[in-house]
Protein backbone atom coordinates (compact mmCIF):
# COMPACT_ATOMS: atom_id res chain seq x y z
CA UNK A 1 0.00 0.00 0.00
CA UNK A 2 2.88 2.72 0.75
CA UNK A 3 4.63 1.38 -2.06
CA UNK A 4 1.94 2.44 -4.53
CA UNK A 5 0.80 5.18 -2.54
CA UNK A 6 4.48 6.74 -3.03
CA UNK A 7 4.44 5.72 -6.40
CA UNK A 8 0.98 7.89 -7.07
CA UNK A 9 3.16 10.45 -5.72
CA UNK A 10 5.76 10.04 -7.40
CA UNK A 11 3.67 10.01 -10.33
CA UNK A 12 1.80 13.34 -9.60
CA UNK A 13 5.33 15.05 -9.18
CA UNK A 14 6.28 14.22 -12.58
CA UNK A 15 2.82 15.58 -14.38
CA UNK A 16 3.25 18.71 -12.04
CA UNK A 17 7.77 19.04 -13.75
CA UNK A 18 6.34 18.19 -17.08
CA UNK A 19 3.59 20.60 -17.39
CA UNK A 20 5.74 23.30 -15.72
CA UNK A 21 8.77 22.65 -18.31
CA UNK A 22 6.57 22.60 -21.49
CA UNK A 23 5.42 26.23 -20.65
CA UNK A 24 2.49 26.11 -22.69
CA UNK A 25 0.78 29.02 -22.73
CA UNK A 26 -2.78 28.14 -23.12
CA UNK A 27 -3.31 30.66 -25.62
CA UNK A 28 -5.27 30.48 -28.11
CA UNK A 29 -3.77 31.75 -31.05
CA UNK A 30 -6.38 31.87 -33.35
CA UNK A 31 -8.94 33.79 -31.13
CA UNK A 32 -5.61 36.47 -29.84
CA UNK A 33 -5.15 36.90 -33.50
CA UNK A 34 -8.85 37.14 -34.79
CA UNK A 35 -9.32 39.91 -31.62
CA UNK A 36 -6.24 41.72 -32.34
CA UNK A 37 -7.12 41.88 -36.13
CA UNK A 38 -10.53 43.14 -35.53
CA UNK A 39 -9.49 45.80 -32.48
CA UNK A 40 -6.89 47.51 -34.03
CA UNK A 41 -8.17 47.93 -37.47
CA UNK A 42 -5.23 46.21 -39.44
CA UNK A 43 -5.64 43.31 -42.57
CA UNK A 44 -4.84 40.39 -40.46
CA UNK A 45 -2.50 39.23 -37.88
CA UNK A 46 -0.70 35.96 -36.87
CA UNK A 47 -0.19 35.50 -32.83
CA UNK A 48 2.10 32.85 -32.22
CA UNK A 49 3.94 31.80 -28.49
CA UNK A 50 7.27 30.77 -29.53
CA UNK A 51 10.25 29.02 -26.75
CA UNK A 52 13.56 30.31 -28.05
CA UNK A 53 16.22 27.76 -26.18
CA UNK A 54 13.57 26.26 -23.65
CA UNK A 55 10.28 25.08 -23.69
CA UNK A 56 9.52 27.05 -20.55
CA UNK A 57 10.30 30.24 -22.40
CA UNK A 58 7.18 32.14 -23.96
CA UNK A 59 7.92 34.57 -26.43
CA UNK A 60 4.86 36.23 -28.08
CA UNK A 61 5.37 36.90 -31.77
CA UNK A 62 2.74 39.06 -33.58
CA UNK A 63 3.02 39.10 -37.79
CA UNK A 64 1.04 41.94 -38.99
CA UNK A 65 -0.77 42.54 -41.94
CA UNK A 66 -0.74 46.06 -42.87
CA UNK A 67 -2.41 48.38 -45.73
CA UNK A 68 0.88 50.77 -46.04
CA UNK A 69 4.44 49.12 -45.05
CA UNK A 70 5.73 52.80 -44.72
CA UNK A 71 7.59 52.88 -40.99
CA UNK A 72 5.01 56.11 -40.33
CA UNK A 73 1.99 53.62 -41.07
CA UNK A 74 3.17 50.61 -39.47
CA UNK A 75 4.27 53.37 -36.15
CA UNK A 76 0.34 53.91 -36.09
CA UNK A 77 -0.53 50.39 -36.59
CA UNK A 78 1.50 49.71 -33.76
CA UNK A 79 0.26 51.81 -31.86
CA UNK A 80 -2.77 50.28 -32.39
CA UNK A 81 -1.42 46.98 -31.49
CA UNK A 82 -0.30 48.46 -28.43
CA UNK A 83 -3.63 50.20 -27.15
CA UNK A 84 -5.20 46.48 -27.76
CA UNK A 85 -2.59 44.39 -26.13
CA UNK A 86 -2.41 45.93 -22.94
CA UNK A 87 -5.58 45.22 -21.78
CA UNK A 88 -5.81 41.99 -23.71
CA UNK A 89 -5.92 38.79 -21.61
CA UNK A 90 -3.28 36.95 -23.35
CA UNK A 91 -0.95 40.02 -24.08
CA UNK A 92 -1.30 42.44 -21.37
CA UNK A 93 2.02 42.71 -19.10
CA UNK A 94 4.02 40.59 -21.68
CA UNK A 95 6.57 41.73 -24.19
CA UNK A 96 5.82 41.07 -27.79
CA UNK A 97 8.18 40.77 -30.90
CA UNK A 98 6.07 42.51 -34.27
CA UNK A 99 6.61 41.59 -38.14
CA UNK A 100 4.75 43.56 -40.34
CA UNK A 101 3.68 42.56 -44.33
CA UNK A 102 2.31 44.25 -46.57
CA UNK A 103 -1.36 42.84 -47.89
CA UNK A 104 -3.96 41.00 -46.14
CA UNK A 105 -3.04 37.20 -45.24
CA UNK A 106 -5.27 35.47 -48.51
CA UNK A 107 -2.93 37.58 -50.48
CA UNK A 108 -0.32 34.69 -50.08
CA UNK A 109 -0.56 31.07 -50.65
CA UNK A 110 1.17 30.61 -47.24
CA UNK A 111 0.83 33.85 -44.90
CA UNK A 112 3.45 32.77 -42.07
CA UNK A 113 6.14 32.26 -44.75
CA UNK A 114 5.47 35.48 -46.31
CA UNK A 115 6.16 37.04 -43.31
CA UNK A 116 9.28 35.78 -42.97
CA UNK A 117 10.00 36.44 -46.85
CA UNK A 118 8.30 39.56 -47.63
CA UNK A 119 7.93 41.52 -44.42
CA UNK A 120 8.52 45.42 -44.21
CA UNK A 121 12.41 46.23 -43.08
CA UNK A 122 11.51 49.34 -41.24
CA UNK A 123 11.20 48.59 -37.53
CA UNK A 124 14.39 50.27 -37.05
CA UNK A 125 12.59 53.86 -38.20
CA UNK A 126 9.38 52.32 -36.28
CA UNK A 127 11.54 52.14 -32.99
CA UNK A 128 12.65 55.79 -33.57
CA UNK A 129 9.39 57.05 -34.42
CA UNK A 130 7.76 55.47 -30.93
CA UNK A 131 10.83 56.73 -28.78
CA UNK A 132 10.35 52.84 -28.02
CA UNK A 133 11.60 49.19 -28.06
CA UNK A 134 14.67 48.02 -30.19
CA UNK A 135 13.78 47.89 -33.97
CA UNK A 136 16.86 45.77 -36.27
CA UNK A 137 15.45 45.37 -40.08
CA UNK A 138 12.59 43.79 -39.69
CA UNK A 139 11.82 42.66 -36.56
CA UNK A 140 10.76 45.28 -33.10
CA UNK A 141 11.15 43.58 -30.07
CA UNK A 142 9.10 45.46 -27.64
CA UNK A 143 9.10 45.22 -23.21
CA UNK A 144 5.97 45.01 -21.50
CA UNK A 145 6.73 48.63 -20.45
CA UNK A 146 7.03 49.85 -24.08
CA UNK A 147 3.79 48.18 -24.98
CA UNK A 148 2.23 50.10 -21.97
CA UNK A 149 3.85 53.32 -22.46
CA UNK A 150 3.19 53.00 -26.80
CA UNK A 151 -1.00 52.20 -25.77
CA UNK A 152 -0.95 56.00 -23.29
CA UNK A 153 0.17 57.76 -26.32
């Protein structure tokens, strides 16, 4: 009986370690992005939770589908971004990492690719024009205080 009690433990243990080192986010994805499209007024938008060197690392990416790739139009759409995610659910208090592409997601035959392939290299000028966040070609990495500070503006 104690042996199989202690096995029960030990069994309860391991569930508890595995779930905690998978980091799964329990986002969903598909509803973040379908909110986030429809809040900020932008073509479409791909939310995905990403674990750069661990599984128990959450990075939230956000690919954006914009009208006008110019950095002063994707600034505003950020903006935008920002003003939704800070109050959003899923998003608020966390730092996110933006793409933006120009067109609306049917444009392409496969809309994650094309952001990797065809997004906007402005974020640098983006970063500048926000006073916020580190922008490198065309990715802008922004802290949970940069998304807070970007939504007050």
């Amino acid at each position: 009986m104690d042996e199989l009690r202690r096995a029960g433990v030990g069994a309860t243990i391991a569930l508890a370690m595995i779930l905690t080192l998978t980091g799964c986010s329990g986002m969903n994805e598909n509803a973040v992005s379908e909110r986030l499209t429809q809040a900020s007024g932008i073509n479409g938008a791909m939310v995905e939770v990403q674990h750069p060197g661990a599984p128990w690392v959450n990075k939230i990416v956000i690919r954006l589908f914009v009208r006008d790739a110019s950095a002063a139009a994707v600034a505003d759409d950020v903006r935008a971004v920002a003003a939704f995610a800070v109050d959003d659910r899923d998003l608020g208090g966390q730092p996110l990492t933006l793409l933006a592409v120009q067109g609306s997601p049917g444009d392409f035959s496969d809309p994650l690719t094309a952001t990797i392939t065809d997004s906007a290299y402005v974020m640098g000028s983006v970063s500048e024009i926000l006073g916020a966040g580190k922008g490198v070609e065309n990715i802008l990495d922004l802290s949970a205080a940069d998304v807070s500070r970007i939504a007050q503006r």
